[in-house]
PDB file of N, CA and C in Angstrom:
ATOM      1  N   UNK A   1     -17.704  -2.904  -7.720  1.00  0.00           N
ATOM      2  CA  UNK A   1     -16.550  -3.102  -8.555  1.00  0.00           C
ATOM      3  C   UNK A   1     -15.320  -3.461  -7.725  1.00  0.00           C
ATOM      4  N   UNK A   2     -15.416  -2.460  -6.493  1.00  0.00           N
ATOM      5  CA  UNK A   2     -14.236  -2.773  -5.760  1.00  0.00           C
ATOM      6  C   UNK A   2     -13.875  -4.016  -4.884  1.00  0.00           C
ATOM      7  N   UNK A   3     -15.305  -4.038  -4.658  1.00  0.00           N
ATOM      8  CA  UNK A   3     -14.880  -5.781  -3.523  1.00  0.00           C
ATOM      9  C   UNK A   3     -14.594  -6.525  -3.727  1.00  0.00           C
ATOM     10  N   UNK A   4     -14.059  -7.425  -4.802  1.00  0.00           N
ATOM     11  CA  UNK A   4     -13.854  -8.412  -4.971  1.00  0.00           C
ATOM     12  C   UNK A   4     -12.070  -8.218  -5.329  1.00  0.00           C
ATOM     13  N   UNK A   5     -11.302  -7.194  -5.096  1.00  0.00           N
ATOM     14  CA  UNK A   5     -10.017  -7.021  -5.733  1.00  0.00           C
ATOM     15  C   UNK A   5      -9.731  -7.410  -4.919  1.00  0.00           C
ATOM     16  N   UNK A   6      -8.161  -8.081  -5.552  1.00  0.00           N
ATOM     17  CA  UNK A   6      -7.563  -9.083  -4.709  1.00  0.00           C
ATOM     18  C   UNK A   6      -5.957  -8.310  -4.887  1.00  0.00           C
ATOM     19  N   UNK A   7      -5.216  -8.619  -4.307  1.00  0.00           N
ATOM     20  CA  UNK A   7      -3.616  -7.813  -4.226  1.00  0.00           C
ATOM     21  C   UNK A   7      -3.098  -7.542  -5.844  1.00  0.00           C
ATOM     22  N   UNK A   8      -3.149  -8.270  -6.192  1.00  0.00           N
ATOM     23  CA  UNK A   8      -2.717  -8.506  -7.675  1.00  0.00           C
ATOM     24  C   UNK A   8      -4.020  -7.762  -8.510  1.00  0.00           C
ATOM     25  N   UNK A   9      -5.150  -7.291  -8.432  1.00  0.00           N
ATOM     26  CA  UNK A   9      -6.203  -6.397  -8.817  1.00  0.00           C
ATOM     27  C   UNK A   9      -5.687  -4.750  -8.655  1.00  0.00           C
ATOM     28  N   UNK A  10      -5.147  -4.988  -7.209  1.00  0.00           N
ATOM     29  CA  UNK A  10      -4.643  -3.664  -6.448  1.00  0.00           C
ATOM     30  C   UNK A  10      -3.274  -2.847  -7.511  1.00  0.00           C
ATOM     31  N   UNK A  11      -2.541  -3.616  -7.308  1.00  0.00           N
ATOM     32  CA  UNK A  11      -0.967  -3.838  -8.461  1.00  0.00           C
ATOM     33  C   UNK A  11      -1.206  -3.442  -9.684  1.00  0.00           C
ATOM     34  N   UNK A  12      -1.953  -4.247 -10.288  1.00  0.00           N
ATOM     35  CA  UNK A  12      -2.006  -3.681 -11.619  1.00  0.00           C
ATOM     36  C   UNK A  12      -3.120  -2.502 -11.761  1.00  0.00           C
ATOM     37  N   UNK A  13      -3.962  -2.303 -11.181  1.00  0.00           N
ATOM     38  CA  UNK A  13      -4.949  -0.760 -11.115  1.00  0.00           C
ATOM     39  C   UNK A  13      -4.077   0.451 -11.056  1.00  0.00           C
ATOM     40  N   UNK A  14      -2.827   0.014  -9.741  1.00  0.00           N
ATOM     41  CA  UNK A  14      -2.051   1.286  -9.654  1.00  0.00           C
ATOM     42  C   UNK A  14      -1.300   1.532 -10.503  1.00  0.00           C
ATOM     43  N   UNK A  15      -0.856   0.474 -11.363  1.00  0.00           N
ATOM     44  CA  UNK A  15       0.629   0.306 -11.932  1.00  0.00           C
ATOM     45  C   UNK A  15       0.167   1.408 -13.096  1.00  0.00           C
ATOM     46  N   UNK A  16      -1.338   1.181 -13.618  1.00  0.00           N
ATOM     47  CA  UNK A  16      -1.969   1.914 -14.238  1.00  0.00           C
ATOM     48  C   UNK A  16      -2.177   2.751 -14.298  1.00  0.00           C
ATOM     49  N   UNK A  17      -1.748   3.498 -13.041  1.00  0.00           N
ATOM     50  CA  UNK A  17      -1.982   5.087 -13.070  1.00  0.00           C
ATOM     51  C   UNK A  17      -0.648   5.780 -13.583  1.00  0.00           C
ATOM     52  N   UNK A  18      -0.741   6.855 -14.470  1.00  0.00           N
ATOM     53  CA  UNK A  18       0.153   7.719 -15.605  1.00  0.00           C
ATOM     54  C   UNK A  18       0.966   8.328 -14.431  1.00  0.00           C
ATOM     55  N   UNK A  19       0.449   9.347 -13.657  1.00  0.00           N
ATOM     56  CA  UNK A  19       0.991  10.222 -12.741  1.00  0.00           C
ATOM     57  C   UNK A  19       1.596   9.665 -11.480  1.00  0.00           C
ATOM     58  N   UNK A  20       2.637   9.688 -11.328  1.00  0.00           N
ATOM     59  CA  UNK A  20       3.017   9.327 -10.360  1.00  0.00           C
ATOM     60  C   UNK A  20       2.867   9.507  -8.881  1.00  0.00           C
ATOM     61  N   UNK A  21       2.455  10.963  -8.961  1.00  0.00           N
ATOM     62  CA  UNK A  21       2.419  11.285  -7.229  1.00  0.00           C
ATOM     63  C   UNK A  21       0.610  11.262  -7.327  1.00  0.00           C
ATOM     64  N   UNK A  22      -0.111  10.412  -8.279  1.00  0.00           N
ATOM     65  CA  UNK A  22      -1.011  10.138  -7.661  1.00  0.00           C
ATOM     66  C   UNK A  22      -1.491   8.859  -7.147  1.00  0.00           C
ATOM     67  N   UNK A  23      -0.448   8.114  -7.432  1.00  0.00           N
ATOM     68  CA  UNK A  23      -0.773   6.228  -7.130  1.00  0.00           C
ATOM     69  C   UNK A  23      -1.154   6.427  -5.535  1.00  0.00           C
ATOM     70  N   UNK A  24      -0.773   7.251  -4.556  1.00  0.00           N
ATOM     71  CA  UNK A  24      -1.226   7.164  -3.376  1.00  0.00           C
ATOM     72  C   UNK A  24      -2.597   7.513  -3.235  1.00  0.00           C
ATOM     73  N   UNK A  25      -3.312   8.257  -3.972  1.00  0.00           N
ATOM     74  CA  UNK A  25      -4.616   8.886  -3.829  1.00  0.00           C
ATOM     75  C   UNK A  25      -5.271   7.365  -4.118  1.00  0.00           C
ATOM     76  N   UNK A  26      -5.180   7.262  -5.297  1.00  0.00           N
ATOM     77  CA  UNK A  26      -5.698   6.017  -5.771  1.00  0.00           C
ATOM     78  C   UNK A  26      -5.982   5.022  -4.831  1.00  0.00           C
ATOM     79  N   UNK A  27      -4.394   4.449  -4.427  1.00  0.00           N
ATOM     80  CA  UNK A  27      -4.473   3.587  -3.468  1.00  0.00           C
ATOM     81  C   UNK A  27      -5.051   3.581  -2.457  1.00  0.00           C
ATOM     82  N   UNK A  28      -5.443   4.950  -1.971  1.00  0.00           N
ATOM     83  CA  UNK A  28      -6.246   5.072  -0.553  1.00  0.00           C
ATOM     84  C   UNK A  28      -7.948   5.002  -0.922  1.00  0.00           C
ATOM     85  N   UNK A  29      -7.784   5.437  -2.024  1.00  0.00           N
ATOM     86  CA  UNK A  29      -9.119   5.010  -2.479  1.00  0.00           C
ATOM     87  C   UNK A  29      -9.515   3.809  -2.415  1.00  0.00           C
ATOM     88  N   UNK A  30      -8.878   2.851  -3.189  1.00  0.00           N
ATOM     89  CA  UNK A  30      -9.348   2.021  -3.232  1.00  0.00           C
ATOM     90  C   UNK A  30      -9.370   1.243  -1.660  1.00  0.00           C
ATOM     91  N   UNK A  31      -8.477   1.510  -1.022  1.00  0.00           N
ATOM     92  CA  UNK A  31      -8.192   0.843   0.618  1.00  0.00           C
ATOM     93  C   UNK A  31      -9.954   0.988   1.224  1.00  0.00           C
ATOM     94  N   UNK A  32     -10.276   2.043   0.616  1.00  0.00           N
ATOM     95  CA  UNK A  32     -11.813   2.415   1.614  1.00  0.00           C
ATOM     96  C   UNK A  32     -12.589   2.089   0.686  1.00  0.00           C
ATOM     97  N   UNK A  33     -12.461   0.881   0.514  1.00  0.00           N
ATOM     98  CA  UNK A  33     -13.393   0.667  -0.680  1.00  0.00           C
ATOM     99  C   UNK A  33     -13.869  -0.886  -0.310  1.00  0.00           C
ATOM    100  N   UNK A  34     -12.930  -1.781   0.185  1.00  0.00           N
ATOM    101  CA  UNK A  34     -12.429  -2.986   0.436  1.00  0.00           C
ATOM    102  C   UNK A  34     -12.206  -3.078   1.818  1.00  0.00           C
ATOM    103  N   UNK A  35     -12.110  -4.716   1.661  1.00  0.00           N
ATOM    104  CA  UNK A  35     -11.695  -4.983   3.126  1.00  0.00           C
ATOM    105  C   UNK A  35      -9.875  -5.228   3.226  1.00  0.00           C
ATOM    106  N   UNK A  36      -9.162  -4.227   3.739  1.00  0.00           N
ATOM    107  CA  UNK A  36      -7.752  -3.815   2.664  1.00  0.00           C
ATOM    108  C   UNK A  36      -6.636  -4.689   4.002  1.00  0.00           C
ATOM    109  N   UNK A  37      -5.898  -5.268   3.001  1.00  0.00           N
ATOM    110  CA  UNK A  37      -5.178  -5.863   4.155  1.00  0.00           C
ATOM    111  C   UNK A  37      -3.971  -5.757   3.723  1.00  0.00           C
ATOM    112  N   UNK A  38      -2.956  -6.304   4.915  1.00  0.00           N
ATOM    113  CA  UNK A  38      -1.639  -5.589   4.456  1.00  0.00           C
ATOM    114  C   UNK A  38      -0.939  -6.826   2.973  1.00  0.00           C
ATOM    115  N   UNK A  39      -1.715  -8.163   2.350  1.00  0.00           N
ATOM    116  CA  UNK A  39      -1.624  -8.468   1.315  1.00  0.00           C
ATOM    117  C   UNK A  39      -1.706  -6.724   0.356  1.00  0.00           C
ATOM    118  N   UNK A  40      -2.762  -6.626   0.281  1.00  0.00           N
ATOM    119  CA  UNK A  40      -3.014  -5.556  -0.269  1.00  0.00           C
ATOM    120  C   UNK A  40      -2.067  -4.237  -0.438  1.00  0.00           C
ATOM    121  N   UNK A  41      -1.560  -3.768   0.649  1.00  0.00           N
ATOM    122  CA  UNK A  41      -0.737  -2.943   0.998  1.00  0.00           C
ATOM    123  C   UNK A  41       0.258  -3.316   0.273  1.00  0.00           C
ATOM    124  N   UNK A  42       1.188  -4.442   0.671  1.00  0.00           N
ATOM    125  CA  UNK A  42       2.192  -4.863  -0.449  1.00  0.00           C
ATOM    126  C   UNK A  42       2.080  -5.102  -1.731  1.00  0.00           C
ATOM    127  N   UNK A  43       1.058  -4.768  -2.235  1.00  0.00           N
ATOM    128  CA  UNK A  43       0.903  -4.993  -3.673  1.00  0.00           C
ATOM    129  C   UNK A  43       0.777  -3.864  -4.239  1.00  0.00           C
ATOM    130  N   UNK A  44       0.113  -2.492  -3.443  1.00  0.00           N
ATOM    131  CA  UNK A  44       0.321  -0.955  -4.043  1.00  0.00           C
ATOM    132  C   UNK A  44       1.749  -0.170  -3.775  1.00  0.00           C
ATOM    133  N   UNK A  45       2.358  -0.420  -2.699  1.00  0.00           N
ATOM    134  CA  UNK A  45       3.938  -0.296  -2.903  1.00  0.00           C
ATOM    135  C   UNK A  45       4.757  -0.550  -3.580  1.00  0.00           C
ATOM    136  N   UNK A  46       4.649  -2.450  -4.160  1.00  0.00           N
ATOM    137  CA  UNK A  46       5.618  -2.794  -5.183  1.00  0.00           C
ATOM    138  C   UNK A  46       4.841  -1.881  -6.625  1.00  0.00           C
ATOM    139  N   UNK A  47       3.793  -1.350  -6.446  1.00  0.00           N
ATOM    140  CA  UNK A  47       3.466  -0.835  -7.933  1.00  0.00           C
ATOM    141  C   UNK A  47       4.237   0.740  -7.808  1.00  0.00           C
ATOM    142  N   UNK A  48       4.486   0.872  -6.610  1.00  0.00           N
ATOM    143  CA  UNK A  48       4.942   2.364  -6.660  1.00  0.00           C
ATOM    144  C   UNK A  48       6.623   2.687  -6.290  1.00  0.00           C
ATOM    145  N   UNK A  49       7.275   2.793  -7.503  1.00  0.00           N
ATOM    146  CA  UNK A  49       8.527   3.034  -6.968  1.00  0.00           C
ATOM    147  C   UNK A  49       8.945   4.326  -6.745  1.00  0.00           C
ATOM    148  N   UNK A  50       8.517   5.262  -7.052  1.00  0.00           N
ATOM    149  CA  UNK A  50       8.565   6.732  -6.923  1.00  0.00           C
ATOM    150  C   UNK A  50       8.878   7.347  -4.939  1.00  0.00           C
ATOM    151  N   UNK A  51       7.565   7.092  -4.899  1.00  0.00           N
ATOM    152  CA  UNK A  51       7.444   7.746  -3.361  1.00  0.00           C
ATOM    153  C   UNK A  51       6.554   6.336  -2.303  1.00  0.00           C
ATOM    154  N   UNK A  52       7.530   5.792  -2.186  1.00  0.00           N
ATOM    155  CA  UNK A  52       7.150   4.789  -1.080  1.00  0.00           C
ATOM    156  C   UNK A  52       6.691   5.277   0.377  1.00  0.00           C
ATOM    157  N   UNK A  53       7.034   5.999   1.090  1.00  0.00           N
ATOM    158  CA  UNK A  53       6.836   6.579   2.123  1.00  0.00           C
ATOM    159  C   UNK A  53       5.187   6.999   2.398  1.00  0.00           C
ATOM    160  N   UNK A  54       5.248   7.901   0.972  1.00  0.00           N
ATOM    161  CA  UNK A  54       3.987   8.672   1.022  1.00  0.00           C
ATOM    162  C   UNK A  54       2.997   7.435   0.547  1.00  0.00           C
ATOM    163  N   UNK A  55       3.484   6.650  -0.098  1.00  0.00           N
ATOM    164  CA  UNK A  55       1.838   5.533  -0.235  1.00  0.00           C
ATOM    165  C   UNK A  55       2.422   4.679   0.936  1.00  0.00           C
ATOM    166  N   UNK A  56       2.543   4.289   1.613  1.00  0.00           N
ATOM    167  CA  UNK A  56       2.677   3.627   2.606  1.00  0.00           C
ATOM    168  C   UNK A  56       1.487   4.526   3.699  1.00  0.00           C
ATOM    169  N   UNK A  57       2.273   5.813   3.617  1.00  0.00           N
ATOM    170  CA  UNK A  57       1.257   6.646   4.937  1.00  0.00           C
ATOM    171  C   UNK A  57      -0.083   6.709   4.382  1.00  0.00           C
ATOM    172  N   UNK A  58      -0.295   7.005   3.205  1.00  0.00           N
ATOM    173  CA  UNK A  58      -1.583   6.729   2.621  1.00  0.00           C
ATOM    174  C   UNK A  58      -2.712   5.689   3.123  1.00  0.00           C
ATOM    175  N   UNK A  59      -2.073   4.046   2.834  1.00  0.00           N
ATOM    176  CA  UNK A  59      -2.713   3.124   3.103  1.00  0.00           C
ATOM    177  C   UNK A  59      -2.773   2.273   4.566  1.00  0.00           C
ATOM    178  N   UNK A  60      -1.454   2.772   5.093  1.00  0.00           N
ATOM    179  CA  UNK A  60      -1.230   1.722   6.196  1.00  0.00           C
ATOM    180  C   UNK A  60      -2.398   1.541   7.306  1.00  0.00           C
ATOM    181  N   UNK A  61      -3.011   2.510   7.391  1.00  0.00           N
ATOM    182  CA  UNK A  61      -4.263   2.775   8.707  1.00  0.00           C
ATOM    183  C   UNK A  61      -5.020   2.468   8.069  1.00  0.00           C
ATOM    184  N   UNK A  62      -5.630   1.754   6.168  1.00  0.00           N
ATOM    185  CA  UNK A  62      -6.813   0.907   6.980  1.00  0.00           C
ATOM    186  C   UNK A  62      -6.623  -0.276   6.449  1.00  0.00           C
ATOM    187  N   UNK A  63      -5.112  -0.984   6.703  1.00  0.00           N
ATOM    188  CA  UNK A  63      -5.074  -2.301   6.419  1.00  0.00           C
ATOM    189  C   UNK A  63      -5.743  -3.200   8.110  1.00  0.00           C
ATOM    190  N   UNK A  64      -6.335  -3.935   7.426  1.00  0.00           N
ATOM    191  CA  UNK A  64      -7.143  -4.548   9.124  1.00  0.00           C
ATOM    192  C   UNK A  64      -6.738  -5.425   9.258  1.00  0.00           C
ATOM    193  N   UNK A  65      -5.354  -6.169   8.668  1.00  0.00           N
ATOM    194  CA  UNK A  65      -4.950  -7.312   9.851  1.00  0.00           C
ATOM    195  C   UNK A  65      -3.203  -7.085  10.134  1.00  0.00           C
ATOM    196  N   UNK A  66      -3.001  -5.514  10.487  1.00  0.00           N
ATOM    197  CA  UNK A  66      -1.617  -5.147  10.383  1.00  0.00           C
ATOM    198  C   UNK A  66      -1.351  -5.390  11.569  1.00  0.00           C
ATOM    199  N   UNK A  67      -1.393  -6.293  12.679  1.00  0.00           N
ATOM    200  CA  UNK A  67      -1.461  -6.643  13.855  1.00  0.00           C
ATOM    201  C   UNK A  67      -0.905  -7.738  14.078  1.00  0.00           C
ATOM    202  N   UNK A  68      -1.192  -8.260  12.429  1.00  0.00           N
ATOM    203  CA  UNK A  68      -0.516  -9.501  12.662  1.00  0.00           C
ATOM    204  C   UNK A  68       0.283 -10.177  11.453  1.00  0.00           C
ATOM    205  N   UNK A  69       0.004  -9.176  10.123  1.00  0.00           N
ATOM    206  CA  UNK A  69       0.451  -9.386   8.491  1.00  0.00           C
ATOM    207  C   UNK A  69       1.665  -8.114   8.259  1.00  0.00           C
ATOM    208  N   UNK A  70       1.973  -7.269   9.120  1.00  0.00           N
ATOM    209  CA  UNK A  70       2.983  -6.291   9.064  1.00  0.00           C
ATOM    210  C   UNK A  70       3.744  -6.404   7.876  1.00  0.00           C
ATOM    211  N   UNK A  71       4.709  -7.801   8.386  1.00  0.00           N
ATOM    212  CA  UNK A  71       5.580  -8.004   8.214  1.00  0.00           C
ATOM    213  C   UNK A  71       5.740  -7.960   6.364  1.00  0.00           C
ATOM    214  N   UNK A  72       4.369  -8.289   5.687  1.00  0.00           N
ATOM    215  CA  UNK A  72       4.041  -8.614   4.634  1.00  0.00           C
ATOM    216  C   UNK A  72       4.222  -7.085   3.741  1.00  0.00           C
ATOM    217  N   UNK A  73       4.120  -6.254   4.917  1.00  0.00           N
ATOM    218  CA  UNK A  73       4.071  -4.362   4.101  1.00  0.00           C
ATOM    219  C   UNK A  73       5.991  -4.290   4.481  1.00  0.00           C
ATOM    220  N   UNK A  74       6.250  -4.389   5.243  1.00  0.00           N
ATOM    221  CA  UNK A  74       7.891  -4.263   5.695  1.00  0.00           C
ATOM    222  C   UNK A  74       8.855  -4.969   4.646  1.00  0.00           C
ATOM    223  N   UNK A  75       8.290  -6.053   4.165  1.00  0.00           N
ATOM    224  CA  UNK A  75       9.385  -7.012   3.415  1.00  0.00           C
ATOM    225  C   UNK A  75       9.403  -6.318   2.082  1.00  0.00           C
ATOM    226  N   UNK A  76       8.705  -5.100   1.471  1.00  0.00           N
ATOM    227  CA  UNK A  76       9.072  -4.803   0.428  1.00  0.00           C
ATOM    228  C   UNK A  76       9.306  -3.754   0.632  1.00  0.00           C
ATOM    229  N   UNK A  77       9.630  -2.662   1.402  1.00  0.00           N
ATOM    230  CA  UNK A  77      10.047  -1.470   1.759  1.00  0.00           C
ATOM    231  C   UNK A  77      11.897  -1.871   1.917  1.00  0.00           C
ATOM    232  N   UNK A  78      12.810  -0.845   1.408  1.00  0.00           N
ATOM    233  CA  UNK A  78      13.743  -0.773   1.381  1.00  0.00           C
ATOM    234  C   UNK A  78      13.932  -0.648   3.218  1.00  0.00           C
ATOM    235  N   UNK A  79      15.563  -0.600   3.336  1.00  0.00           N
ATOM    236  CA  UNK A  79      16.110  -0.197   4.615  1.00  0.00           C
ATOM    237  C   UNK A  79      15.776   1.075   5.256  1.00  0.00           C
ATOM    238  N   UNK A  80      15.678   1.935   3.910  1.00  0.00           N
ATOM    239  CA  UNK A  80      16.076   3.783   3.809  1.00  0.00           C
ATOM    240  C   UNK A  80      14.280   3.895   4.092  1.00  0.00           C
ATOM    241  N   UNK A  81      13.653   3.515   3.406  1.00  0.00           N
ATOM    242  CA  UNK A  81      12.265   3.606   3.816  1.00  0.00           C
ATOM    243  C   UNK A  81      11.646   3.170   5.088  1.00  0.00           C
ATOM    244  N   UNK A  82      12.224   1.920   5.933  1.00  0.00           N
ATOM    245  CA  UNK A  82      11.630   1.596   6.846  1.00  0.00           C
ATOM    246  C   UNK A  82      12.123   2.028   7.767  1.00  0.00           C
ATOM    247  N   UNK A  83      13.226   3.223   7.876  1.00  0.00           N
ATOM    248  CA  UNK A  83      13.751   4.015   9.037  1.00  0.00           C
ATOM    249  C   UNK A  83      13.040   5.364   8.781  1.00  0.00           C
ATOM    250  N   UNK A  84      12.486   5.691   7.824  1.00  0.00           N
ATOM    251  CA  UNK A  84      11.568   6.895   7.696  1.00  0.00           C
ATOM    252  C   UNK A  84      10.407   6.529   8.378  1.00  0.00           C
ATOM    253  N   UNK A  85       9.769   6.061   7.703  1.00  0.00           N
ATOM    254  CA  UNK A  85       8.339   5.505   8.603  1.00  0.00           C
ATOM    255  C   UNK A  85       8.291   4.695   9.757  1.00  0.00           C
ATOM    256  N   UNK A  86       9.583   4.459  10.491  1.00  0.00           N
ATOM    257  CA  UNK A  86       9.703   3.647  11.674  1.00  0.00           C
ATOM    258  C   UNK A  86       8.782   4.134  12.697  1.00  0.00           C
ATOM    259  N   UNK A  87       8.164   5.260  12.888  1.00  0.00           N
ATOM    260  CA  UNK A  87       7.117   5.568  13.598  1.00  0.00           C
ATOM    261  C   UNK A  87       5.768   4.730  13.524  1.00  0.00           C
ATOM    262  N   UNK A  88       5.739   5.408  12.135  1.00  0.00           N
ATOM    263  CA  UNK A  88       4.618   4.688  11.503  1.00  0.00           C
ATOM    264  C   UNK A  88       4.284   3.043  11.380  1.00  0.00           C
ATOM    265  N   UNK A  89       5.084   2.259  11.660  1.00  0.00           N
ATOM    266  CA  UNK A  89       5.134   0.770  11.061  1.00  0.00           C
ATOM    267  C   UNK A  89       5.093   0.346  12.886  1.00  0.00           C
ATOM    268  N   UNK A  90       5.235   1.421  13.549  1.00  0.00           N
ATOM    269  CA  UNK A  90       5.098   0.154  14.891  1.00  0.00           C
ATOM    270  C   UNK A  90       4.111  -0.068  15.265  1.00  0.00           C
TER     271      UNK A  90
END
């Protein structure tokens, strides 16, 4: 079911979830499910406006081309968010 989701699959699955502080569970779910890339990544963040931080830490370790697509998870994270996780994002 899961392999074939594409960023926009990712987005609207989460957007779908009722509870809010669980879109990160979800999202990590589905990350190990797929071959999850940071397309991907940016597409379960913009679904989550609540707690960005925490789905970010969720997914970021198993996007597999964050080496070189970063920039693609960074451009939708606020200022205030990307000085929280500035550890995390290098």
């Amino acid at each position: 079911m899961f392999a074939s989701f594409t960023p926009d699959d990712v987005e609207t699955t989460i957007d779908n979830v009722d509870f809010v502080f669980d879109k990160p569970a979800v999202a990590e779910l589905i990350a190990t499910k797929i071959t999850f890339t940071c397309a991907h990544a940016a597409a379960a963040i913009r679904s989550c406006s609540h707690d960005r931080p925490s789905m970010v830490r969720a997914i970021l370790g198993h996007c597999v081309d964050k080496q070189t697509n970063m920039g693609q998870v960074t451009a939708v994270l606020t200022e205030w968010v990307r000085d929280v996780l500035a550890e995390e994002l290098q």
